[in-house]
Protein backbone atom coordinates (compact mmCIF):
# COMPACT_ATOMS: atom_id res chain seq x y z
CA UNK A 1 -11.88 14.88 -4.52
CA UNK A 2 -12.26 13.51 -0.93
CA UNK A 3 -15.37 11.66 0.38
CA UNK A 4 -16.27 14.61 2.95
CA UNK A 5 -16.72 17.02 -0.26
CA UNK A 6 -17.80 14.29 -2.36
CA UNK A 7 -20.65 14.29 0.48
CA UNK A 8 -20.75 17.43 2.16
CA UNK A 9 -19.96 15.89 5.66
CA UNK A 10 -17.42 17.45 7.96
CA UNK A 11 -13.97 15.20 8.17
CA UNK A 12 -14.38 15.48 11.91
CA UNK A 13 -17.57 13.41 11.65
CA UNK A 14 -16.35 10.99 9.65
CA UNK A 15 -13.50 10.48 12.20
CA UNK A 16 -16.09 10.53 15.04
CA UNK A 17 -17.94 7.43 13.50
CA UNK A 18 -14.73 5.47 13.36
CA UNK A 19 -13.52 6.05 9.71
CA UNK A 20 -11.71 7.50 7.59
CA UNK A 21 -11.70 10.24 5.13
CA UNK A 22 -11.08 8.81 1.93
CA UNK A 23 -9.54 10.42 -1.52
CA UNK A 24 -12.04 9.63 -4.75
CA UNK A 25 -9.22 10.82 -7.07
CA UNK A 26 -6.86 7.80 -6.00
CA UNK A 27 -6.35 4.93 -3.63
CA UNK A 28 -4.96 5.62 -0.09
CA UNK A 29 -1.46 3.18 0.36
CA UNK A 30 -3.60 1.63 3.82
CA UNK A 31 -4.47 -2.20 4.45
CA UNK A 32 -6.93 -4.07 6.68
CA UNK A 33 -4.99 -6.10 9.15
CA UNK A 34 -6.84 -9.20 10.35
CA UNK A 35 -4.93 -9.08 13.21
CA UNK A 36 -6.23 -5.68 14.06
CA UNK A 37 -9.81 -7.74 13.81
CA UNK A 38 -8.82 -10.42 15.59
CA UNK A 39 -6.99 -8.51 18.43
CA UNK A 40 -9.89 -5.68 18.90
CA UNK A 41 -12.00 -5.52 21.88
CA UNK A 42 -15.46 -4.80 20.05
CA UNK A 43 -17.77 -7.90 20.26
CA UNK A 44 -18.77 -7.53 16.47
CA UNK A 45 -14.99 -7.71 15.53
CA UNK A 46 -14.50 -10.91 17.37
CA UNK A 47 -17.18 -12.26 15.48
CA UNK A 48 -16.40 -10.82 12.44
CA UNK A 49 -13.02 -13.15 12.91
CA UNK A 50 -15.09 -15.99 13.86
CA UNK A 51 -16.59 -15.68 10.34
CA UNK A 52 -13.53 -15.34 8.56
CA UNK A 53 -11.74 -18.68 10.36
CA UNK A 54 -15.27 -20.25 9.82
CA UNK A 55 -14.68 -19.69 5.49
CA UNK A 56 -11.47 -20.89 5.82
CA UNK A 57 -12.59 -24.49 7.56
CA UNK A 58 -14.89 -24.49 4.75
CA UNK A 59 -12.06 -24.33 2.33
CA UNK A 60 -10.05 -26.59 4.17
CA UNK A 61 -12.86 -29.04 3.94
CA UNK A 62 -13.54 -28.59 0.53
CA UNK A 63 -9.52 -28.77 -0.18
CA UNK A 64 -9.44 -32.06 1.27
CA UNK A 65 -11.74 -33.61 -1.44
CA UNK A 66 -9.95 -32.14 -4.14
CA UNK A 67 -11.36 -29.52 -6.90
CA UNK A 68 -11.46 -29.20 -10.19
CA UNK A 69 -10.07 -25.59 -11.32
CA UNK A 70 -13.29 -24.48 -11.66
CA UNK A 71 -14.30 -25.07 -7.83
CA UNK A 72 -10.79 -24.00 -7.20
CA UNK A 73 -12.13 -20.75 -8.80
CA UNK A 74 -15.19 -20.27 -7.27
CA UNK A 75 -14.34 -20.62 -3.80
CA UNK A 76 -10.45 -19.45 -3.47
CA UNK A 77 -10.35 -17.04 -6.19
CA UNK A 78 -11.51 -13.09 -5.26
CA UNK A 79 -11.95 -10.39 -7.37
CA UNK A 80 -10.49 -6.84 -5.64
CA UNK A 81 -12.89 -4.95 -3.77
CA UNK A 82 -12.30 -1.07 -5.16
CA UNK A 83 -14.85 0.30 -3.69
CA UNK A 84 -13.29 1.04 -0.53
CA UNK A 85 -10.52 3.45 -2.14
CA UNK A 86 -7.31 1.44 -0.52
CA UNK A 87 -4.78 -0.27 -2.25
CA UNK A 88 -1.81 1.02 -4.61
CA UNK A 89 -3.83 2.92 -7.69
CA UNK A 90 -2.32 6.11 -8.22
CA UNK A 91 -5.37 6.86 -10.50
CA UNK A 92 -8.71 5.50 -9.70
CA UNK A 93 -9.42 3.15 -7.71
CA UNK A 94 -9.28 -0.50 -9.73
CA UNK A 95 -5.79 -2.62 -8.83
CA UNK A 96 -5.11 -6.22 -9.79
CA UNK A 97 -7.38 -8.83 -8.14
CA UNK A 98 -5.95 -11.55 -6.59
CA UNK A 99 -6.16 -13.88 -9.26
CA UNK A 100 -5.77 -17.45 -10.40
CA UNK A 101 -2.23 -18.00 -9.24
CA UNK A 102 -3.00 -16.29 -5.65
CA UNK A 103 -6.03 -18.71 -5.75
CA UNK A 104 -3.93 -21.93 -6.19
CA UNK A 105 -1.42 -21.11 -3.83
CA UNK A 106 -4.33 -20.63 -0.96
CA UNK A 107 -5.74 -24.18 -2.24
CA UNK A 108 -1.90 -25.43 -1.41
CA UNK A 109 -1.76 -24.17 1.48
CA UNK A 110 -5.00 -23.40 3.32
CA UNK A 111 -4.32 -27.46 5.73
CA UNK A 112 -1.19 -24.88 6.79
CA UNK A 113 -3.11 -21.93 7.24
CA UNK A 114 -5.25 -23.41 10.23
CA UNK A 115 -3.09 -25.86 11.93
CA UNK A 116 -2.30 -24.59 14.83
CA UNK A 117 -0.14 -27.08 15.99
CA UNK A 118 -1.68 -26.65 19.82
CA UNK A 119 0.16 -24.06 20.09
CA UNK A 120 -1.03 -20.48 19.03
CA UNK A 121 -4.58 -19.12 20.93
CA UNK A 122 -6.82 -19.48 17.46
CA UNK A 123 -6.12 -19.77 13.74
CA UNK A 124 -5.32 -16.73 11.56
CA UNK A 125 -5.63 -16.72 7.64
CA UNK A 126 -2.74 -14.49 7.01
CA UNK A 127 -0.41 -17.65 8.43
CA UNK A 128 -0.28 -18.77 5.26
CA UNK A 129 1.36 -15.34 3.68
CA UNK A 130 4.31 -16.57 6.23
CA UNK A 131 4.75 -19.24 2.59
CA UNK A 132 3.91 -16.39 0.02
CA UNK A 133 6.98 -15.16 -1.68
CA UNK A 134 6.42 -11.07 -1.84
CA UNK A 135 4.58 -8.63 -0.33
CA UNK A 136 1.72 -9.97 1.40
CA UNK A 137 0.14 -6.81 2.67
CA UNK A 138 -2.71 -6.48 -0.22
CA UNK A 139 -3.19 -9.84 -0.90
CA UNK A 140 -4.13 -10.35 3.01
CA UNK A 141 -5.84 -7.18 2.85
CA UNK A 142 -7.98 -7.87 -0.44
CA UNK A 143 -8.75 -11.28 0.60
CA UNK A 144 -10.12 -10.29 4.31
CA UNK A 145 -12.11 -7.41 2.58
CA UNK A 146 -13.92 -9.79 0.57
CA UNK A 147 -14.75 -11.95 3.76
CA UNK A 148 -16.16 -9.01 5.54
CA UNK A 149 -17.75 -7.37 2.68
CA UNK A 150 -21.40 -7.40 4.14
CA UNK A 151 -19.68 -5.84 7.36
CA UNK A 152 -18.53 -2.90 5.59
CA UNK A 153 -21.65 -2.64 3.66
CA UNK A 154 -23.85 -2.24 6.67
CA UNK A 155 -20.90 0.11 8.44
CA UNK A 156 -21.22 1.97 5.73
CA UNK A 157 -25.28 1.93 4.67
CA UNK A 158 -25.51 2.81 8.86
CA UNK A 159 -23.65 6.01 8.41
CA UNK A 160 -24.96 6.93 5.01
CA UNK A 161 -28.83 7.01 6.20
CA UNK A 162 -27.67 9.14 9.02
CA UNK A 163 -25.85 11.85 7.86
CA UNK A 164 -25.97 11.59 4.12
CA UNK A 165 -28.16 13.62 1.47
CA UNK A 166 -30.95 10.93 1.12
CA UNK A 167 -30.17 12.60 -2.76
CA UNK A 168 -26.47 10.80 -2.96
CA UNK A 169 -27.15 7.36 -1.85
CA UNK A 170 -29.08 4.42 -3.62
CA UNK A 171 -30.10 1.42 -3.41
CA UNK A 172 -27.63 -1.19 -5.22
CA UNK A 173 -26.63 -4.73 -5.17
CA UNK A 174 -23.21 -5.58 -3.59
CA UNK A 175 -21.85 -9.16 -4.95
CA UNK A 176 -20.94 -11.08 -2.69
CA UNK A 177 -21.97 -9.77 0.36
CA UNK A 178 -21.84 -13.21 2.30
CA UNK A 179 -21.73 -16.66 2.14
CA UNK A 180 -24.57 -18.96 2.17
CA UNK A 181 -23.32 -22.24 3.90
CA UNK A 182 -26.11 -23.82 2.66
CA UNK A 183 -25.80 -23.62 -0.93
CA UNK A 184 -22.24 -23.20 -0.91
CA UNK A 185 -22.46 -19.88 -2.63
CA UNK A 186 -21.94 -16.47 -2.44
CA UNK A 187 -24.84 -14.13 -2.19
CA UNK A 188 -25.54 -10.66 -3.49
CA UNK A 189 -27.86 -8.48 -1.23
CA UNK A 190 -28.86 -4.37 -1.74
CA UNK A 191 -27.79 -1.94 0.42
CA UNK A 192 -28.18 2.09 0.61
CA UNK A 193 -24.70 3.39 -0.11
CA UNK A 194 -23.37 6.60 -1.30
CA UNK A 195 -22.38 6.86 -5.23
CA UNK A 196 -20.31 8.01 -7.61
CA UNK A 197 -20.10 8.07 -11.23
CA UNK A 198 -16.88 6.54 -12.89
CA UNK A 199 -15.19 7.10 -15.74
CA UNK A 200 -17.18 5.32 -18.08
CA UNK A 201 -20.65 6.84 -16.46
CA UNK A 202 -21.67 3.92 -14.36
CA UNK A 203 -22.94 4.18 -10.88
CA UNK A 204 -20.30 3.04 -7.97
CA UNK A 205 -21.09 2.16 -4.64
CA UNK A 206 -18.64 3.60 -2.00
CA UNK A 207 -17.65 1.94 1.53
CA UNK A 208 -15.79 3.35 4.39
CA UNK A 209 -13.93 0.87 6.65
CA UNK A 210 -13.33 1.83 10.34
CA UNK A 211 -9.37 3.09 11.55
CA UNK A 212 -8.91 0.80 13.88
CA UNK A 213 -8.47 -2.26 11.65
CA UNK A 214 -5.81 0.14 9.11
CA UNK A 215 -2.24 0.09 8.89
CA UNK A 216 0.16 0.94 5.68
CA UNK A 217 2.87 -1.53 6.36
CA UNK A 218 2.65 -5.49 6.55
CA UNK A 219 0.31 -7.41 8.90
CA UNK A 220 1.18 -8.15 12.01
CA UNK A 221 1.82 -11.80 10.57
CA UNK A 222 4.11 -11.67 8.04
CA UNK A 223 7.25 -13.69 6.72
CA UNK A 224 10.19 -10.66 7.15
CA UNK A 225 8.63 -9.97 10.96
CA UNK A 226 9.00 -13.97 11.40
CA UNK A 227 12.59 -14.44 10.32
CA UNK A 228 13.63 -11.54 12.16
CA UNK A 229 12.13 -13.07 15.40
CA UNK A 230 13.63 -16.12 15.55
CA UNK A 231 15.48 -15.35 19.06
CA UNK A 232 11.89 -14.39 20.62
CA UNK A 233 10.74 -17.55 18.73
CA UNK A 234 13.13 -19.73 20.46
CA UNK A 235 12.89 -18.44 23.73
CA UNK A 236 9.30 -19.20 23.90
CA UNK A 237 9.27 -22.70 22.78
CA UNK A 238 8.21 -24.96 25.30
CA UNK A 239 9.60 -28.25 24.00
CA UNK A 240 12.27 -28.69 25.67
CA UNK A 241 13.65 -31.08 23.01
CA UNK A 242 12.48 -28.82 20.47
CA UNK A 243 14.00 -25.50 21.58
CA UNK A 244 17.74 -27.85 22.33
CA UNK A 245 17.52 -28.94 18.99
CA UNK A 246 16.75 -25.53 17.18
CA UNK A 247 19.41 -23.54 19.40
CA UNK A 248 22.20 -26.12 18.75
CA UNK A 249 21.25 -25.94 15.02
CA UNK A 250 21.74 -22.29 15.13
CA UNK A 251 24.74 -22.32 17.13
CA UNK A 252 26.67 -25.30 15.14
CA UNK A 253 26.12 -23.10 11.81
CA UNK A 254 27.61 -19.93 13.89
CA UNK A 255 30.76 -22.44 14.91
CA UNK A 256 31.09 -23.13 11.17
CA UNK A 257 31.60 -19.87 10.60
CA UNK A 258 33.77 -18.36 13.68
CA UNK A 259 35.87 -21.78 13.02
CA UNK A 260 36.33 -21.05 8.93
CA UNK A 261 37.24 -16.97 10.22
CA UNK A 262 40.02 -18.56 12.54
CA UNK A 263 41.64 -20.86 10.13
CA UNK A 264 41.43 -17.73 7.44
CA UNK A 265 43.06 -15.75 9.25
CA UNK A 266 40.04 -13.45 8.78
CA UNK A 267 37.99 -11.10 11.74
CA UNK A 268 34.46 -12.75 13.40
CA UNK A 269 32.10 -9.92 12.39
CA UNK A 270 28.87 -9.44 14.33
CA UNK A 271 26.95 -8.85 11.36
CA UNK A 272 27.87 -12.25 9.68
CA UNK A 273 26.96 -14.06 12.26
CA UNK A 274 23.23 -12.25 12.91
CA UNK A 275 23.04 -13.20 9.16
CA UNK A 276 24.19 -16.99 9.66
CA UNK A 277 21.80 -17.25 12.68
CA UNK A 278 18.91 -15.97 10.59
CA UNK A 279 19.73 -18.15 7.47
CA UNK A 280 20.11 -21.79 9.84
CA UNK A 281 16.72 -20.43 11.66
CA UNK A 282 15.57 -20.95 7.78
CA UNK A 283 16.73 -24.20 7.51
CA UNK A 284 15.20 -25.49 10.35
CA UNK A 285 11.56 -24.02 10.32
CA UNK A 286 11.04 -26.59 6.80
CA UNK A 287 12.05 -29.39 9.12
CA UNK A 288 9.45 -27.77 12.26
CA UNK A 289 6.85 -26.60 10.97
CA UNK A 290 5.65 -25.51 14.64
CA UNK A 291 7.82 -22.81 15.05
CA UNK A 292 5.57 -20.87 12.97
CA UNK A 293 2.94 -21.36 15.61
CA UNK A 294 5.43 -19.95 17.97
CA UNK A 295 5.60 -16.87 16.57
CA UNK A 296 2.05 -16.43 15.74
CA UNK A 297 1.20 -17.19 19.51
CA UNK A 298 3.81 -14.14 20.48
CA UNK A 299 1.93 -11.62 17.78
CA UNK A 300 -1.47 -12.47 19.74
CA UNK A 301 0.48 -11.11 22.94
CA UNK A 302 1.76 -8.10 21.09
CA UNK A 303 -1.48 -6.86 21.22
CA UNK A 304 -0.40 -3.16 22.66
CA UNK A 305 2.00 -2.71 20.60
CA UNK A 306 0.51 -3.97 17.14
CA UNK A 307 -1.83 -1.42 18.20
CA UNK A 308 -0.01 1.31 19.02
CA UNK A 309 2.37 0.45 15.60
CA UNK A 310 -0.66 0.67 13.71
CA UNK A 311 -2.02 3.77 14.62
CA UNK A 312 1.00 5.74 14.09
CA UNK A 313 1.17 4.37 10.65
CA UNK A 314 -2.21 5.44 10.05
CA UNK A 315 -1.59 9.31 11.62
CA UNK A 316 1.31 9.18 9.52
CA UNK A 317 -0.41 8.10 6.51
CA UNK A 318 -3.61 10.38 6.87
CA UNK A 319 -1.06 13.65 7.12
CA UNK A 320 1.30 12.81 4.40
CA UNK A 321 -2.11 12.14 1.88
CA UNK A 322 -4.83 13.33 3.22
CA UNK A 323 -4.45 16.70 5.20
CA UNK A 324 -1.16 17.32 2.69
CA UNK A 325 -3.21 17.02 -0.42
CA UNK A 326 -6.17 18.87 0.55
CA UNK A 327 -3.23 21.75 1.55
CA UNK A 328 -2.03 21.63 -1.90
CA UNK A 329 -5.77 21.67 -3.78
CA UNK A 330 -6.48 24.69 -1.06
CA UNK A 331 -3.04 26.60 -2.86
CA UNK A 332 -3.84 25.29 -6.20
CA UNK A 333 -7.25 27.12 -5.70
CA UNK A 334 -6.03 30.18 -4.30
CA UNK A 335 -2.96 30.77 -6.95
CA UNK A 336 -6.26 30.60 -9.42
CA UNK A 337 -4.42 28.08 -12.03
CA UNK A 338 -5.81 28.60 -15.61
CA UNK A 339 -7.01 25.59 -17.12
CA UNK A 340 -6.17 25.80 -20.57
CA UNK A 341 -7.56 22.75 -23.06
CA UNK A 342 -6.02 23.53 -26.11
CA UNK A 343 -2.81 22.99 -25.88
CA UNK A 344 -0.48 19.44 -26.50
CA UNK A 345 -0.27 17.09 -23.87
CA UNK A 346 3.57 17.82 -23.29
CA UNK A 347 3.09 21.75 -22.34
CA UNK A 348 -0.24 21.02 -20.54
CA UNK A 349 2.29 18.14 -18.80
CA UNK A 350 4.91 21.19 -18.56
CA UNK A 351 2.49 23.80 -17.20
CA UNK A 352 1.42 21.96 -14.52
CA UNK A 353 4.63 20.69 -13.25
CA UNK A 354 5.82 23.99 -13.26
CA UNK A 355 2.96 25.19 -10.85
CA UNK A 356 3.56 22.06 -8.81
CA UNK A 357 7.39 23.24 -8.58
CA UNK A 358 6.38 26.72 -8.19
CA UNK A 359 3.91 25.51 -5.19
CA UNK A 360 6.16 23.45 -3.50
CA UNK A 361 9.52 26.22 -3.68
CA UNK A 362 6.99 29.48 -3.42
CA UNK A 363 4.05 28.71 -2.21
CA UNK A 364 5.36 26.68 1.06
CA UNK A 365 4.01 23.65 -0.50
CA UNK A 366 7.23 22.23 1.12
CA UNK A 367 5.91 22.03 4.30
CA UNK A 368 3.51 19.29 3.43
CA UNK A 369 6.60 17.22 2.27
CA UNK A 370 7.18 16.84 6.02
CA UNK A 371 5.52 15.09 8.97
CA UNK A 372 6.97 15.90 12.19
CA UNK A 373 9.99 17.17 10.44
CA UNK A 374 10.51 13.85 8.79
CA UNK A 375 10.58 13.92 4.74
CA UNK A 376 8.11 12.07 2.38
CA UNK A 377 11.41 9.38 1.21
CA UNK A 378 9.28 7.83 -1.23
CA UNK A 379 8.72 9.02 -5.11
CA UNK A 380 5.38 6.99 -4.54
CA UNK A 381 3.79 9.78 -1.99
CA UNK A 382 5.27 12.51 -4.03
CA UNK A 383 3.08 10.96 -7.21
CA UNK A 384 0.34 10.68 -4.65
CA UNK A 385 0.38 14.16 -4.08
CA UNK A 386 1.07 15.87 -7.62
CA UNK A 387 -1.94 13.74 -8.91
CA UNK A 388 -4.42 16.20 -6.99
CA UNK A 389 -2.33 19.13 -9.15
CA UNK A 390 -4.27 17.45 -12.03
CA UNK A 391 -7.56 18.52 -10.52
CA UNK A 392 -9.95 19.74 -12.87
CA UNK A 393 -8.39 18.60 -16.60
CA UNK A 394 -9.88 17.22 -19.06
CA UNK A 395 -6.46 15.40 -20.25
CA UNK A 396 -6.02 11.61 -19.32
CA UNK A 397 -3.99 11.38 -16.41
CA UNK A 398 -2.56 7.56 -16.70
CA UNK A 399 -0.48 6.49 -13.82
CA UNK A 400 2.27 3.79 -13.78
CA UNK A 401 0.80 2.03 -16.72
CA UNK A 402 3.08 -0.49 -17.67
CA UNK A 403 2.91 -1.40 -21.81
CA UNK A 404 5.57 -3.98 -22.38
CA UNK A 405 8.70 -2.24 -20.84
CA UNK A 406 8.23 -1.15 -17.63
CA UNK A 407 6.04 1.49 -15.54
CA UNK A 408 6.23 4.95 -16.59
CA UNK A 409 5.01 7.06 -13.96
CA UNK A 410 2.65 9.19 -15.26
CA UNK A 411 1.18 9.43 -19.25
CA UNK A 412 -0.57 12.47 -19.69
CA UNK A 413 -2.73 12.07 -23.35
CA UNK A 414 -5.46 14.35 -25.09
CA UNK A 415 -6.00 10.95 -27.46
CA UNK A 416 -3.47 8.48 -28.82
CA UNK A 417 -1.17 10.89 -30.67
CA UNK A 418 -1.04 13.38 -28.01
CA UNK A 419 0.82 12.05 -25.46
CA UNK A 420 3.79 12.86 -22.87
CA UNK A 421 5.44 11.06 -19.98
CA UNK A 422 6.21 12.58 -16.70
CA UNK A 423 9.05 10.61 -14.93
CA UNK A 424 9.94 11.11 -10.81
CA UNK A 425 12.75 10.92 -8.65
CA UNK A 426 14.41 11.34 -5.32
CA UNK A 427 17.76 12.80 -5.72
CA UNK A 428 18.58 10.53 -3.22
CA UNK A 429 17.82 7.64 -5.55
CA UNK A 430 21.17 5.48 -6.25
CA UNK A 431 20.66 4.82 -9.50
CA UNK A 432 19.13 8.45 -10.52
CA UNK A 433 21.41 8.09 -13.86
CA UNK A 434 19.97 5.49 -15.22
CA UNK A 435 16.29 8.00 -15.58
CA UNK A 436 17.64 8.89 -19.07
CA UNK A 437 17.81 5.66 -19.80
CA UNK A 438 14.06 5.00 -18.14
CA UNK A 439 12.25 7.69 -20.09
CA UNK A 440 13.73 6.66 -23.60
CA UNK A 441 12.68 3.10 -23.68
CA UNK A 442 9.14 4.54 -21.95
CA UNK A 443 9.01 6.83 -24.85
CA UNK A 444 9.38 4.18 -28.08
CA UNK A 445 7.18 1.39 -25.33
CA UNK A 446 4.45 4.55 -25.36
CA UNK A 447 4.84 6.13 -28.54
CA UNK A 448 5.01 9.42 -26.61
CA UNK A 449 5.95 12.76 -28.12
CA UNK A 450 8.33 13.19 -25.15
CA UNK A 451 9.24 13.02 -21.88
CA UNK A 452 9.62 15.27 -18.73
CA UNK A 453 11.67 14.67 -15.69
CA UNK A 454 11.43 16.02 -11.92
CA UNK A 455 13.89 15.37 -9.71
CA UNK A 456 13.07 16.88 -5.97
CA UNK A 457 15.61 16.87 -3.56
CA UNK A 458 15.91 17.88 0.11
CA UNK A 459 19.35 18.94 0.81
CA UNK A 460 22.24 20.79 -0.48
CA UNK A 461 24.76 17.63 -1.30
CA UNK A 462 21.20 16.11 -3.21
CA UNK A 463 20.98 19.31 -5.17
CA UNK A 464 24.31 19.13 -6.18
CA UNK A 465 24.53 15.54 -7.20
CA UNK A 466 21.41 15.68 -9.43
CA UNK A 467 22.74 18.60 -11.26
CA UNK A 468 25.87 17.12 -11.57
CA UNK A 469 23.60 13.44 -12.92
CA UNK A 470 22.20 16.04 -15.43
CA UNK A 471 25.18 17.56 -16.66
CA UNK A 472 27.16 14.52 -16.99
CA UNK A 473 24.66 13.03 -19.52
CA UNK A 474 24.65 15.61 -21.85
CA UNK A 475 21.32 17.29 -20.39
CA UNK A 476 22.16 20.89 -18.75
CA UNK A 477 20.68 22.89 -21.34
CA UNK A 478 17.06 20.79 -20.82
CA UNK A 479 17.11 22.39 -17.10
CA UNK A 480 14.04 23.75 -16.61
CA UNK A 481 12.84 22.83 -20.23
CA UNK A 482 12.28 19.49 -19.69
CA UNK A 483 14.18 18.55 -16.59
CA UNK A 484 13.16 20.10 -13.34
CA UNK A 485 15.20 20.01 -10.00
CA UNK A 486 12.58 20.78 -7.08
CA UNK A 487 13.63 22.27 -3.94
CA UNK A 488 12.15 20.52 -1.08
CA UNK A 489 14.25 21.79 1.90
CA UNK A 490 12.99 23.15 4.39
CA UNK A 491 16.06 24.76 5.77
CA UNK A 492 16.66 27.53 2.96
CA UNK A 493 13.18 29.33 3.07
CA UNK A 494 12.98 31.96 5.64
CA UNK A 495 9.45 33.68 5.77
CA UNK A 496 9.04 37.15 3.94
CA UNK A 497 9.34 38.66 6.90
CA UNK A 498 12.76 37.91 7.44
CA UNK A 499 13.72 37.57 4.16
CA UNK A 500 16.19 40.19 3.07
């Protein structure tokens, strides 16, 4: 289930090279950050970057003659890169690529991308995510894997002739491992990699990426971090002119307000006025387009601290999905679960969630809901980790598949007609009513025979709200039949020894 038993390497070695230990049951929630690249003090990183800026002045070149769609498509357009088990797949390892749309908005907006404006140290692709409406964090991450592709390759083929089973690694061609310049194409190339088979039988390359150019949440460059700077932002500008103009701006809108709270008899509120200061900073950046470059040249200074940010998303990360799931496979082993393949989808879907309950309230399974005595707040890690309950079925465990209606969580199926959803939830979730809602439309979208709910929550007050939730819709008597509150406190659970 995890690349060091895939392998039979230690995790510690893996580590020691520089990488990570990655799951080969689903993707880890972890992003390259070109920054990270960029900002690193390893010669082959700098040129690694070098490379990267070096496609994009190719692009920019190419952009400047105009493309057809089908040029457009061939140079801007990237397909995802699954091989390195990181992205958002709760099952597998195959997400979205980045696609036509993705494609066209780089083509838009690659002159913006590498125009520095003087101002910043060098150019940095993910500038023009500060533009992208959304999440940025896996488009920036897909795209910069496919750019270093060859990199990770030879990382990987490097570590695989050393300490790999000469038996579990082949020889196989990598598309697009690198750009020829020359015949403006992309080139495949074999290297020795480890292998899996997938689903379907065929052989799949793996590749590791180093740590140190990891993180979970946005890149360093990103569109939130910007608007949220805009006081650092003007208090580095150097025009004079420039930094008069944007701080009047900001403080005319501000007067606006304070005057309008005056004349309304109304109270000046702090928060208002943050909010006001952040929406004229808005305003102003469409009329100077440098201030982006302002920004971008105080990231490249925040070179400790991106750093520092980065790893302890990563430590996080690793012990919330890594050492937490192989803790639960290690008590799903030792409790000796009985596989049983003849039965419907819905009580195989019961039967397990039951153990996974019965694991996390009995078995101190709880424990790994915790890092440093902070909860796992998101249903997404929870999913994460009761997808390694699954291991060793036969059944088809499907995973937010959405068919028309919205994303069910999980679809557990022995064939078409056999089907059951599995729906999660914080207790803590404001809207936790609206599940019975969820499931039913899931249901009729799926055709399923059913559904089953767990709700986990990790205090008292959440316990009694979500029985309350079920009770007020017409559910108590499906407690424990088909709806499961899930204890994860771990304030309530004193060891046997103490127990009385």
């Amino acid at each position: 289930m995890f690349f060091s038993e895939q392998f039979n390497i230690d995790t510690e070695l893996i580590r020691a090279y520089g990488a990570i230990d990655i799951s080969l049951v689903c993707d880890l929630p972890l992003f390259v950050d070109p920054m990270l690249i960029f900002n690193s003090n390893k010669s082959e990183y700098n040129e690694l970057h070098k490379e990267i800026i070096r496609y994009f002045h190719f692009l920019y070149v190419k952009a400047k003659q105009g493309l057809s769609s089908k040029e457009v498509n061939a140079w801007f357009n990237f397909s995802e890169v699954p091989n390195n088990w990181l992205g958002y797949s709760l099952v597998g390892n195959k997400g979205l690529a980045l696609g036509k749309k993705y494609a066209e908005f780089l083509y838009k907006n690659i002159g913006f991308a590498l125009d520095t404006n003087g101002i910043s140290k060098s150019q940095h692709i993910e500038k023009a995510m500060l533009l992208y409406d959304g999440s940025g964090k896996d488009k920036i991450s897909d795209l910069t894997v496919n750019l270093i592709k060859g990199f990770l390759c030879e990382y990987t083929e490097n570590f695989a002739k050393n300490y790999i089973n000469p038996n579990m690694c082949k020889k196989l061609p990598v598309e697009k491992a690198y750009f020829n310049y020359d015949t403006e194409s992309f080139v495949s190339k074999e290297y020795t990699l480890p292998y899996i088979y997938n689903q379907k039988g065929q052989i799949e390359y793996i590749l590791l990426t180093p740590y140190d150019m990891l993180r979970e949440d946005e890149p360093a460059i990103n569109k939130k971090d910007f608007y949220n700077s805009h006081e650092r932002i003007r208090a580095t500008i150097e025009n004079d002119s420039l930094r008069a103009y944007v701080n009047n701006y900001i403080r005319q809108a501000v007067l606006q307000y304070e005057e309008k709270q005056r004349s309304n008899k109304k109270p000046i509120r702090e928060k208002s006025i943050q909010k006001i200061e952040k929406n004229a900073f808005e305003e102003v950046v469409k009329e100077y387009p440098e201030l982006y470059d302002y920004y971008i040249k105080l990231r490249e200074a925040d070179t400790d601290e991106i750093r520092l940010q980065c790893m302890n998303e990563l430590n996080e990360q690793l012990e919330k999905l890594l050492i937490s799931s192989k803790n639960l496979i290690s008590i799903f082993n030792q409790s000796e679960y009985s596989i049983e393949e003849n039965l419907s989808a819905r009580e195989e879907a019961k039967r397990r969630l039951k153990f996974f309950k019965h694991i996390i309230e009995n078995c101190d399974g709880y424990k790994n809901l915790y890092v440093k005595g902070k909860q796992i707040a998101r249903e997404n890690d929870l999913q994460r980790l009761f997808r390694f309950v699954w291991y060793g079925t036969n059944y088809k465990v499907n995973s937010e598949p959405n068919n028309g209606r919205g994303q069910a969580d999980f679809i557990i199926s022995m064939g078409q007609k056999n089907q059951n959803i599995i729906e999660f939830k914080l207790a803590s979730n404001s809207k936790l009513d609206h599940i019975f809602t969820q499931v039913k439309i899931y249901e009729k979208a799926n055709c399923a025979d059913g559904s089953l709910i767990a709700i986990f929550y990790f205090t008292e007050s959440e316990y009694r709200n979500s029985k309350q939730v079920v009770e007020n819709a017409g559910y108590k008597n499906e407690l424990n039949k088909s709806i499961y509150l899930i204890d994860c406190r771990d304030d309530n659970k004193p060891s046997a020894s103490i127990a009385k």
